[in-house]
PDB file of N, CA and C in Angstrom:
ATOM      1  N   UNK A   1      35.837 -16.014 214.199  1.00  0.00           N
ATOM      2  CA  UNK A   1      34.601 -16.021 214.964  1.00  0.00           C
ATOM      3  C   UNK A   1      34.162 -17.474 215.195  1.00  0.00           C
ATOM      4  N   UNK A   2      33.051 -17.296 216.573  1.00  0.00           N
ATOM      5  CA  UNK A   2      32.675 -18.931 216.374  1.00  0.00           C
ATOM      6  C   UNK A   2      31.585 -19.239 216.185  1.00  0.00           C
ATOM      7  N   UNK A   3      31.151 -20.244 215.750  1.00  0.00           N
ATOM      8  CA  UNK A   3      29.784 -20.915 215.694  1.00  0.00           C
ATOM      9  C   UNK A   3      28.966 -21.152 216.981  1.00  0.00           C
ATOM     10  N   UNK A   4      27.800 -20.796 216.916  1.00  0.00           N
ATOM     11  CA  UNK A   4      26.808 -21.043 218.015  1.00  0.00           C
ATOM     12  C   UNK A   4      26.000 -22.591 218.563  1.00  0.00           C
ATOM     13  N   UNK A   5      25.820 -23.292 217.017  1.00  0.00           N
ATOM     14  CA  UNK A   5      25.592 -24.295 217.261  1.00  0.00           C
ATOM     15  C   UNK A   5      26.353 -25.621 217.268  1.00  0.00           C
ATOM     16  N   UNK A   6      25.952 -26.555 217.831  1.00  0.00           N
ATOM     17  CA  UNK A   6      26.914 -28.005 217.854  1.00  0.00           C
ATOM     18  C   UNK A   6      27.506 -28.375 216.720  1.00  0.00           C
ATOM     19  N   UNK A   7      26.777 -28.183 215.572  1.00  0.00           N
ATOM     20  CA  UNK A   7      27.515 -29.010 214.196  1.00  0.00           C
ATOM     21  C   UNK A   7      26.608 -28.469 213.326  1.00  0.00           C
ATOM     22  N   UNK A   8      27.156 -27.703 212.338  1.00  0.00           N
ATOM     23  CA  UNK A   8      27.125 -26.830 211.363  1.00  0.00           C
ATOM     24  C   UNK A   8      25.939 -28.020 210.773  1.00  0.00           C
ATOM     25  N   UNK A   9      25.128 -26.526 210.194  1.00  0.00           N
ATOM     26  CA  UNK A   9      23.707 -27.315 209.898  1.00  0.00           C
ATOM     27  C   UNK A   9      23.892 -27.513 208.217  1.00  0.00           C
ATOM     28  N   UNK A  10      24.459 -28.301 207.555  1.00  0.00           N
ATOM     29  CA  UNK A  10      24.163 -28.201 205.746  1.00  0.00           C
ATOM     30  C   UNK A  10      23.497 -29.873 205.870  1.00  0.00           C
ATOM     31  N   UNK A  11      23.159 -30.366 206.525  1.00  0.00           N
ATOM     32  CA  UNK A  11      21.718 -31.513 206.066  1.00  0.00           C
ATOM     33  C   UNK A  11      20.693 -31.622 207.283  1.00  0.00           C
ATOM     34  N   UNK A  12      19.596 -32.768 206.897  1.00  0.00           N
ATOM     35  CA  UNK A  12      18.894 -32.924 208.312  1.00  0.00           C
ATOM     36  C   UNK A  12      19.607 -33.310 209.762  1.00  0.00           C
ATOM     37  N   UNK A  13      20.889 -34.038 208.996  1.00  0.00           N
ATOM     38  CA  UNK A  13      21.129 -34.514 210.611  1.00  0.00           C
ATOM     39  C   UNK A  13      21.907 -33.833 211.463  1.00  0.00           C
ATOM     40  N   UNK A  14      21.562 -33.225 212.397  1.00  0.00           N
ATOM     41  CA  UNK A  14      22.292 -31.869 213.289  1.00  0.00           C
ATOM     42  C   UNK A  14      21.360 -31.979 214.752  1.00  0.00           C
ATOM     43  N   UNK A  15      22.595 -32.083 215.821  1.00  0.00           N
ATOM     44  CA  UNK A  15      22.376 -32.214 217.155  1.00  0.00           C
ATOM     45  C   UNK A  15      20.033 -31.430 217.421  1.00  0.00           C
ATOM     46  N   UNK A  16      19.738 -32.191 218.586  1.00  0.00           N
ATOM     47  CA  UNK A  16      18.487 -31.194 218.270  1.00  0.00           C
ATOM     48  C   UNK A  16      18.790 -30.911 220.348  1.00  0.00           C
ATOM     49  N   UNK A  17      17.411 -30.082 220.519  1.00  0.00           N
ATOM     50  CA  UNK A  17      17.948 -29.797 221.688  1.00  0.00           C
ATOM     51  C   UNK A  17      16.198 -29.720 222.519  1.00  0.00           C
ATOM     52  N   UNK A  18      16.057 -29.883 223.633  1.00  0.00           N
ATOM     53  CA  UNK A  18      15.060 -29.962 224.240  1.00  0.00           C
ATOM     54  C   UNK A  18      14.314 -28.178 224.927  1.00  0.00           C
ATOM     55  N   UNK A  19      14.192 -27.152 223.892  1.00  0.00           N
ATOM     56  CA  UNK A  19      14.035 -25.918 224.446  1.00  0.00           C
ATOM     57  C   UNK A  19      12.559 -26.418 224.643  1.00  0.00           C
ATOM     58  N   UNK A  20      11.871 -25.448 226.089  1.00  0.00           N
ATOM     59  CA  UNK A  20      10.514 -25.157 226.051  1.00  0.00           C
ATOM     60  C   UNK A  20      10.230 -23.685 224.906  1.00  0.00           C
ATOM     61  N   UNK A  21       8.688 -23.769 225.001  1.00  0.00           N
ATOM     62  CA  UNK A  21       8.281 -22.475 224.396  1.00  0.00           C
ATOM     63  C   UNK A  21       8.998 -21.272 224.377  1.00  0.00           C
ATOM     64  N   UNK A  22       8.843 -21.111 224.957  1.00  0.00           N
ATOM     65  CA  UNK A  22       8.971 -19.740 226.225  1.00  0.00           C
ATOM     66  C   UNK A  22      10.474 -19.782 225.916  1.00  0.00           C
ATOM     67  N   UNK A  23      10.902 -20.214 226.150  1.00  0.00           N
ATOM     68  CA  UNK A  23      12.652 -20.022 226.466  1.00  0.00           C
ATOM     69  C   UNK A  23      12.955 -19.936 225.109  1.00  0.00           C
ATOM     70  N   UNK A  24      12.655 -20.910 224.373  1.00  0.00           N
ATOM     71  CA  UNK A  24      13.083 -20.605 222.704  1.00  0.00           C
ATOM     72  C   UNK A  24      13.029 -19.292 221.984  1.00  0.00           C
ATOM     73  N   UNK A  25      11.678 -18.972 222.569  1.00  0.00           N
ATOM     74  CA  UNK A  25      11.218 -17.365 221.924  1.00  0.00           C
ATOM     75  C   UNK A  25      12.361 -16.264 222.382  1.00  0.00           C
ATOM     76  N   UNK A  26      12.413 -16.576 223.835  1.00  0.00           N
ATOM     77  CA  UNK A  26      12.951 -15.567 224.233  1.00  0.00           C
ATOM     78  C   UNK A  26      14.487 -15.673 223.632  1.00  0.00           C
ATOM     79  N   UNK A  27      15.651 -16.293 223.744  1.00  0.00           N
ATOM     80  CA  UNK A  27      16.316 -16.825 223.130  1.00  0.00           C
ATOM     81  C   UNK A  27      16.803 -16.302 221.572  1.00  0.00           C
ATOM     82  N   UNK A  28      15.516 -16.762 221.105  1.00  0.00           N
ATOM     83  CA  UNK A  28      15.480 -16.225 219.481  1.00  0.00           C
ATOM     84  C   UNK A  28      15.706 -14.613 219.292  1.00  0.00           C
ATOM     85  N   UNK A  29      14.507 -13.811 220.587  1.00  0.00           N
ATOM     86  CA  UNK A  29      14.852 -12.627 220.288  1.00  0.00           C
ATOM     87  C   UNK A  29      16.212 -12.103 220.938  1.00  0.00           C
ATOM     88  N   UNK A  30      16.609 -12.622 221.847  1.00  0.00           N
ATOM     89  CA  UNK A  30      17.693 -12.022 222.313  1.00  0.00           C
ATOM     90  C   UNK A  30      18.768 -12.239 221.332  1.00  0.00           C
ATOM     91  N   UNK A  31      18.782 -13.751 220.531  1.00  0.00           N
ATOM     92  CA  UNK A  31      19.802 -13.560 218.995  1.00  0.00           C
ATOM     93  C   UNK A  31      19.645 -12.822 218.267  1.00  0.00           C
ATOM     94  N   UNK A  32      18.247 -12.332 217.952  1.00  0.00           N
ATOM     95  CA  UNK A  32      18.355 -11.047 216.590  1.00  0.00           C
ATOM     96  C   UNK A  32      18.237 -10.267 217.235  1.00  0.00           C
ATOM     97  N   UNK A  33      18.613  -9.491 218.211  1.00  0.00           N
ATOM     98  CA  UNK A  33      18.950  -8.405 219.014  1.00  0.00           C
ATOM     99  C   UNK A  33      20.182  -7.558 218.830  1.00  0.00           C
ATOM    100  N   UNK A  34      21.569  -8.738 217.776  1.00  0.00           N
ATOM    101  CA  UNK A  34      22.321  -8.126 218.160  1.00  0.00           C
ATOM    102  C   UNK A  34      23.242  -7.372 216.701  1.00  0.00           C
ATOM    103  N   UNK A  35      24.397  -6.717 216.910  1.00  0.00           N
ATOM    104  CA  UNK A  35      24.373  -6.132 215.373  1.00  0.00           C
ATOM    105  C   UNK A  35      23.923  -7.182 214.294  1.00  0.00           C
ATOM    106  N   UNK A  36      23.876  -6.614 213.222  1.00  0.00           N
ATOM    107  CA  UNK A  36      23.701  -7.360 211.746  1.00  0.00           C
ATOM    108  C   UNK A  36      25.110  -7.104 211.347  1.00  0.00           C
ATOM    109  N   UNK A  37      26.091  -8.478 210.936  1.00  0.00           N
ATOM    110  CA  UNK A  37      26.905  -8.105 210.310  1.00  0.00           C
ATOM    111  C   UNK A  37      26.373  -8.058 208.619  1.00  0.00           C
ATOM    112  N   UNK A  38      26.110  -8.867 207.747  1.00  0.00           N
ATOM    113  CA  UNK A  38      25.448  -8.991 206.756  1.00  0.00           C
ATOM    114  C   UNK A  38      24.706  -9.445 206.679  1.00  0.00           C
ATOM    115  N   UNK A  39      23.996  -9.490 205.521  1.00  0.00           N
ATOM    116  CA  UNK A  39      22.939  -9.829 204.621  1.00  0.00           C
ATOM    117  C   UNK A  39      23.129 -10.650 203.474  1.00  0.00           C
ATOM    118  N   UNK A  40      21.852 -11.771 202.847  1.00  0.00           N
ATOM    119  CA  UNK A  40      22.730 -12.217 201.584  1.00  0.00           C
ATOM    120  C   UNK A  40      21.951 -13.471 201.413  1.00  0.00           C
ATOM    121  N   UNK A  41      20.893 -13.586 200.781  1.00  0.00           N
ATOM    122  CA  UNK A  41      20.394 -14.799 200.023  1.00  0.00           C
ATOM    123  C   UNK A  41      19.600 -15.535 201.229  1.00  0.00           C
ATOM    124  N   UNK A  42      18.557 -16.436 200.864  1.00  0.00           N
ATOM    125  CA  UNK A  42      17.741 -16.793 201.555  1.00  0.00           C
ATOM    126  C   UNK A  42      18.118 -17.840 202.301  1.00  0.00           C
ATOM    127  N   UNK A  43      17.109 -18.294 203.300  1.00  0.00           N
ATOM    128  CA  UNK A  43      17.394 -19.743 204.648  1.00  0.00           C
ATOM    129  C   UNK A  43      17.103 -20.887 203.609  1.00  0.00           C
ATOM    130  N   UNK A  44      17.861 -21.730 203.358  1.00  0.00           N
ATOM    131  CA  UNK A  44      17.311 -22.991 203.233  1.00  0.00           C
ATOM    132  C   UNK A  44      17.210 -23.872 203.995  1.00  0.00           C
ATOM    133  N   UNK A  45      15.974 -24.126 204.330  1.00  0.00           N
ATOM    134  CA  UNK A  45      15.547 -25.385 205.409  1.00  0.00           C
ATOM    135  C   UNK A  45      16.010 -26.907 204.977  1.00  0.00           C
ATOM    136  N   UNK A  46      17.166 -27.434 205.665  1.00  0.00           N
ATOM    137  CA  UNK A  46      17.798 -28.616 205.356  1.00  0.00           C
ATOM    138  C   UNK A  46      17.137 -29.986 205.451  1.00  0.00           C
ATOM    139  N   UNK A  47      15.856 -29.675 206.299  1.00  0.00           N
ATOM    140  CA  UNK A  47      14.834 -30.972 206.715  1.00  0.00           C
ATOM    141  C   UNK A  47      14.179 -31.170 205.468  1.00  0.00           C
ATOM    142  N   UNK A  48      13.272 -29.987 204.957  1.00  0.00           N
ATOM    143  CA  UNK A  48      12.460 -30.383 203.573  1.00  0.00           C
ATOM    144  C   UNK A  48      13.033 -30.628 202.277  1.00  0.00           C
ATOM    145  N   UNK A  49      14.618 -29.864 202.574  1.00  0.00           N
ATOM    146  CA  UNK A  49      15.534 -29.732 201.570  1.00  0.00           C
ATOM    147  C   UNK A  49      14.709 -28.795 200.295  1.00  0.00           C
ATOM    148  N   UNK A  50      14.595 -27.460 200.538  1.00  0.00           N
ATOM    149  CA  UNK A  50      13.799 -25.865 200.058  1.00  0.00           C
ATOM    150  C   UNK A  50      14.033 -25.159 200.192  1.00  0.00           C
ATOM    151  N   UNK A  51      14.544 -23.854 199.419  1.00  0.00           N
ATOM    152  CA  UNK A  51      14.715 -22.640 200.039  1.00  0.00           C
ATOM    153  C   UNK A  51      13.306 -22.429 200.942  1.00  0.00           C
ATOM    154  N   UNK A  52      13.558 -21.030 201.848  1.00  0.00           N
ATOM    155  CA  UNK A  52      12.725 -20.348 202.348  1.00  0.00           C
ATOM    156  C   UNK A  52      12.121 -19.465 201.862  1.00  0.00           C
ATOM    157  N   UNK A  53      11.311 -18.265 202.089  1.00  0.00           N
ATOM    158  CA  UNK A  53      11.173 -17.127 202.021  1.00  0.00           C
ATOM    159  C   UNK A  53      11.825 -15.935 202.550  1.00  0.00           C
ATOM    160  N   UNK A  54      12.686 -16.530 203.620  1.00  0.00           N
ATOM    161  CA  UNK A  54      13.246 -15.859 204.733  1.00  0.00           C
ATOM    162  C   UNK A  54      14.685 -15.277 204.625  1.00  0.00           C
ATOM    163  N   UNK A  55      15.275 -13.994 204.908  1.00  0.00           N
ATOM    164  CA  UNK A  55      15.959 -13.264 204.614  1.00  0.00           C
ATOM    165  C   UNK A  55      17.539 -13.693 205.090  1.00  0.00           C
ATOM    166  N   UNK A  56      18.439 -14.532 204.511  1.00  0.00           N
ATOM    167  CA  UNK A  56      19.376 -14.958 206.016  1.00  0.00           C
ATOM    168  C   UNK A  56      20.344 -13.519 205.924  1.00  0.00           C
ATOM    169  N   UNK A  57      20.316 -13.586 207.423  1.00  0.00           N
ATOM    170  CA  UNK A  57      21.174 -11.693 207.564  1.00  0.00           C
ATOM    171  C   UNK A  57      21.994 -12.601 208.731  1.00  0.00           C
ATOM    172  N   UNK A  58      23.152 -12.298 208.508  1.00  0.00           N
ATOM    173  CA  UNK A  58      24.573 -12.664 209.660  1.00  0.00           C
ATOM    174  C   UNK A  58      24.186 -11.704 210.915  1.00  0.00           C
ATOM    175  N   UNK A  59      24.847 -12.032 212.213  1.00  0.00           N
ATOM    176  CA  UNK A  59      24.863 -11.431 213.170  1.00  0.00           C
ATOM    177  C   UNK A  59      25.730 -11.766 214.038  1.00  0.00           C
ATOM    178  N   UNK A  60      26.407 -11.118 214.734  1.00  0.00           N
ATOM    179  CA  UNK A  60      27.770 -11.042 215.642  1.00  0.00           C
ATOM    180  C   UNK A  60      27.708 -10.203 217.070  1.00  0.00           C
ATOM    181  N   UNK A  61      27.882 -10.938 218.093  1.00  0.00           N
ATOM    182  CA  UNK A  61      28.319  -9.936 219.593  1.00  0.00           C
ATOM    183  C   UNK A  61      29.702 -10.191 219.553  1.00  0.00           C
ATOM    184  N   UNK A  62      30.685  -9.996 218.569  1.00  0.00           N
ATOM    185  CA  UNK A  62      31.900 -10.260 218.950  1.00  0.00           C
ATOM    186  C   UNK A  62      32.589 -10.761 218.679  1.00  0.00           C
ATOM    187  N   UNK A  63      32.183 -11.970 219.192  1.00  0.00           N
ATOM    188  CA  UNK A  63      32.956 -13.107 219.280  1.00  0.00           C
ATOM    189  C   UNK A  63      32.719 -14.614 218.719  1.00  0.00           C
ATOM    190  N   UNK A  64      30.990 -14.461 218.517  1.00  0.00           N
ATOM    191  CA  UNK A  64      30.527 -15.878 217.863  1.00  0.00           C
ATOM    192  C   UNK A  64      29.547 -14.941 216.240  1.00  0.00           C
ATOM    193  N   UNK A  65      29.651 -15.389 215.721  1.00  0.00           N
ATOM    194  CA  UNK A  65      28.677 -15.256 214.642  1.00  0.00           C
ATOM    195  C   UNK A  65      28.045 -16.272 214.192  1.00  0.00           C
ATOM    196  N   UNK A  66      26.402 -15.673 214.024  1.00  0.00           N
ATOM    197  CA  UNK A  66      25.478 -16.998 213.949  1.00  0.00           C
ATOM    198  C   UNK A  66      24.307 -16.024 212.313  1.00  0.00           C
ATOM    199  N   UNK A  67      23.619 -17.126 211.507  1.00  0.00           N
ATOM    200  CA  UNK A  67      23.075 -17.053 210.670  1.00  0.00           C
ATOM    201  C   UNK A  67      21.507 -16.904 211.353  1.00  0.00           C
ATOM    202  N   UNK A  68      20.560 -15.965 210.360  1.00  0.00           N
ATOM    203  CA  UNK A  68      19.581 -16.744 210.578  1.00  0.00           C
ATOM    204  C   UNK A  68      18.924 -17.871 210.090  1.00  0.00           C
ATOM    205  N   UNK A  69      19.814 -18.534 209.019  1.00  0.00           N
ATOM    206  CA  UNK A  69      19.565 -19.749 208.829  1.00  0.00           C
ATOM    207  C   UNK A  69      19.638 -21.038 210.277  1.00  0.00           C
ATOM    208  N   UNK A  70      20.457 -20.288 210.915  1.00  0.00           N
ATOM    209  CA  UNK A  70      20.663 -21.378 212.241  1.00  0.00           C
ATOM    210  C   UNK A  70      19.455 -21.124 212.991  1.00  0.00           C
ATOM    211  N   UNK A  71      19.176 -20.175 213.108  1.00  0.00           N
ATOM    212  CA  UNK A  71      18.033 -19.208 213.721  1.00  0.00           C
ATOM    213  C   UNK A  71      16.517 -19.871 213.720  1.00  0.00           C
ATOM    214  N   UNK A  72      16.656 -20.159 212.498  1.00  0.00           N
ATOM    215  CA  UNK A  72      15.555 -21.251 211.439  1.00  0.00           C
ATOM    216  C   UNK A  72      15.303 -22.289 212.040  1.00  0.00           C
ATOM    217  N   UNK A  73      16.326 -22.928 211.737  1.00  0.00           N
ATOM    218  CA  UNK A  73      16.139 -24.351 212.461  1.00  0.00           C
ATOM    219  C   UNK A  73      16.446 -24.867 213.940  1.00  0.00           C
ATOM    220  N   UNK A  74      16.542 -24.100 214.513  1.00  0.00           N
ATOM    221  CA  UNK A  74      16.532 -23.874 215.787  1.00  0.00           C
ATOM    222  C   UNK A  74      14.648 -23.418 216.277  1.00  0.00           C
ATOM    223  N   UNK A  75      14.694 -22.617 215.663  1.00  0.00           N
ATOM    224  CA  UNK A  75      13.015 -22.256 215.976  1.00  0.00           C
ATOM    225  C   UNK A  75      12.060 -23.197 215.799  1.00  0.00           C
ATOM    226  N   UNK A  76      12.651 -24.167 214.304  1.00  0.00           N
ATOM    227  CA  UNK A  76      11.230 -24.573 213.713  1.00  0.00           C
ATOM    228  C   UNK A  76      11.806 -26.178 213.974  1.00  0.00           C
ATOM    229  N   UNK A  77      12.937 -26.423 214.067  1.00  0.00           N
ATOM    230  CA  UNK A  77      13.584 -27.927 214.485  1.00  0.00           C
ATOM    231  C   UNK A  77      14.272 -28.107 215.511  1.00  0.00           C
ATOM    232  N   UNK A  78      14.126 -27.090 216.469  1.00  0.00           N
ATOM    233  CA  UNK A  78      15.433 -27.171 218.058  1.00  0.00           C
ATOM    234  C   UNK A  78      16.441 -27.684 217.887  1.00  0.00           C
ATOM    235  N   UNK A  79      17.128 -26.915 216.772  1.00  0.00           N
ATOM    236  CA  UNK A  79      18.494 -27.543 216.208  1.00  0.00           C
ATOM    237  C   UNK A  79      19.370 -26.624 217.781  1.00  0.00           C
ATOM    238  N   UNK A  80      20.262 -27.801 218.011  1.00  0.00           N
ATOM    239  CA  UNK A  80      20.850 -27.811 219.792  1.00  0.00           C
ATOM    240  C   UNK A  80      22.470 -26.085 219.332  1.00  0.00           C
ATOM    241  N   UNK A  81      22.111 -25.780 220.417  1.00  0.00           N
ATOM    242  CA  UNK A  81      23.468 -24.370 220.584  1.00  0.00           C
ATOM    243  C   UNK A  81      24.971 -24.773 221.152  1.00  0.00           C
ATOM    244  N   UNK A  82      26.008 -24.684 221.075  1.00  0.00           N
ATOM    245  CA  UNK A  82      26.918 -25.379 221.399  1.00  0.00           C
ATOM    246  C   UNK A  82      26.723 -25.110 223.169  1.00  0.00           C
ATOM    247  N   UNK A  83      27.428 -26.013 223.931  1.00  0.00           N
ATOM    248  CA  UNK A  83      27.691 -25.379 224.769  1.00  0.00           C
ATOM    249  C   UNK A  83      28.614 -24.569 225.258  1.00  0.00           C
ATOM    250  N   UNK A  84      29.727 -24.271 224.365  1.00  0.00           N
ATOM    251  CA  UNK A  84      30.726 -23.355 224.918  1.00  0.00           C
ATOM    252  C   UNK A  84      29.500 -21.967 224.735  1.00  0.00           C
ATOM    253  N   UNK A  85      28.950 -21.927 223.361  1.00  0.00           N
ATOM    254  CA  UNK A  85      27.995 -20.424 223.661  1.00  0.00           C
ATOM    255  C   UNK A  85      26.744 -20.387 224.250  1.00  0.00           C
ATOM    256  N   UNK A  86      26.046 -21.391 224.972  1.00  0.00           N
ATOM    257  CA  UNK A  86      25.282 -21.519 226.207  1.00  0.00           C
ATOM    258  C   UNK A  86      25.528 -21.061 227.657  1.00  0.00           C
ATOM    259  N   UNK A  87      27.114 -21.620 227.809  1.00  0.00           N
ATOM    260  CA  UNK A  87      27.963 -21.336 229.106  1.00  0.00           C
ATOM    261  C   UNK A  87      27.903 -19.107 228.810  1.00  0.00           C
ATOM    262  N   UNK A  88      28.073 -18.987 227.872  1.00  0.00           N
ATOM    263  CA  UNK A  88      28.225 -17.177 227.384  1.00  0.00           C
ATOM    264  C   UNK A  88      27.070 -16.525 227.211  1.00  0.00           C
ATOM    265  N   UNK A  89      25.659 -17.095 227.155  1.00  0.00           N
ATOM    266  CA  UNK A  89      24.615 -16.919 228.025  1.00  0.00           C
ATOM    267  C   UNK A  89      23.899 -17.150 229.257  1.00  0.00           C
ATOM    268  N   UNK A  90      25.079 -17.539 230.224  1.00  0.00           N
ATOM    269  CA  UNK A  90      24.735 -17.842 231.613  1.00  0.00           C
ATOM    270  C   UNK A  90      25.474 -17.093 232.280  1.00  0.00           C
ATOM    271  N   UNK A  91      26.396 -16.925 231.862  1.00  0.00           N
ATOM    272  CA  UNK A  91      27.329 -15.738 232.647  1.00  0.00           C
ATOM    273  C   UNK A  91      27.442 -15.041 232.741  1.00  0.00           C
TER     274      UNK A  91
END
């Protein structure tokens, strides 16, 4: 499977990306939209360096599988999406 974002998030420094509001949200929900492959231990936020509260559950259309740990920091840090799986939301 592949990764969604530019460069695998395990510290602060990871591509960021210029989403508006609006598009992020929507975005976000259309990622947890899709099956759950698993479940399994919490988000740790790599900026404050802390776990979360937050549930990380895997998810897959297929072909890319993404965390909601990526999910995380994407929402709360516009951590950037690759573009090969940007181009697979335009098409």
């Amino acid at each position: 499977m592949k990764a969604i974002v530019k460069k695998a998030i395990s510290s602060a420094d990871f591509p960021k990306a210029n989403y508006s509001a609006i598009d992020k949200q929507k975005l976000l929900e259309h990622l947890r939209s899709f099956d759950i492959l698993c479940t399994g231990g919490l988000v740790y936020d790599y900026v404050i360096n802390e776990d979360t509260s937050v549930e990380n559950i895997c998810y897959t259309n297929g072909e890319y599988t993404w965390q909601e740990e990526e999910l995380y920091h994407i929402e709360k840090y516009d951590a950037a999406l690759s573009d090969e799986f940007l181009m697979t939301l335009t098409a």
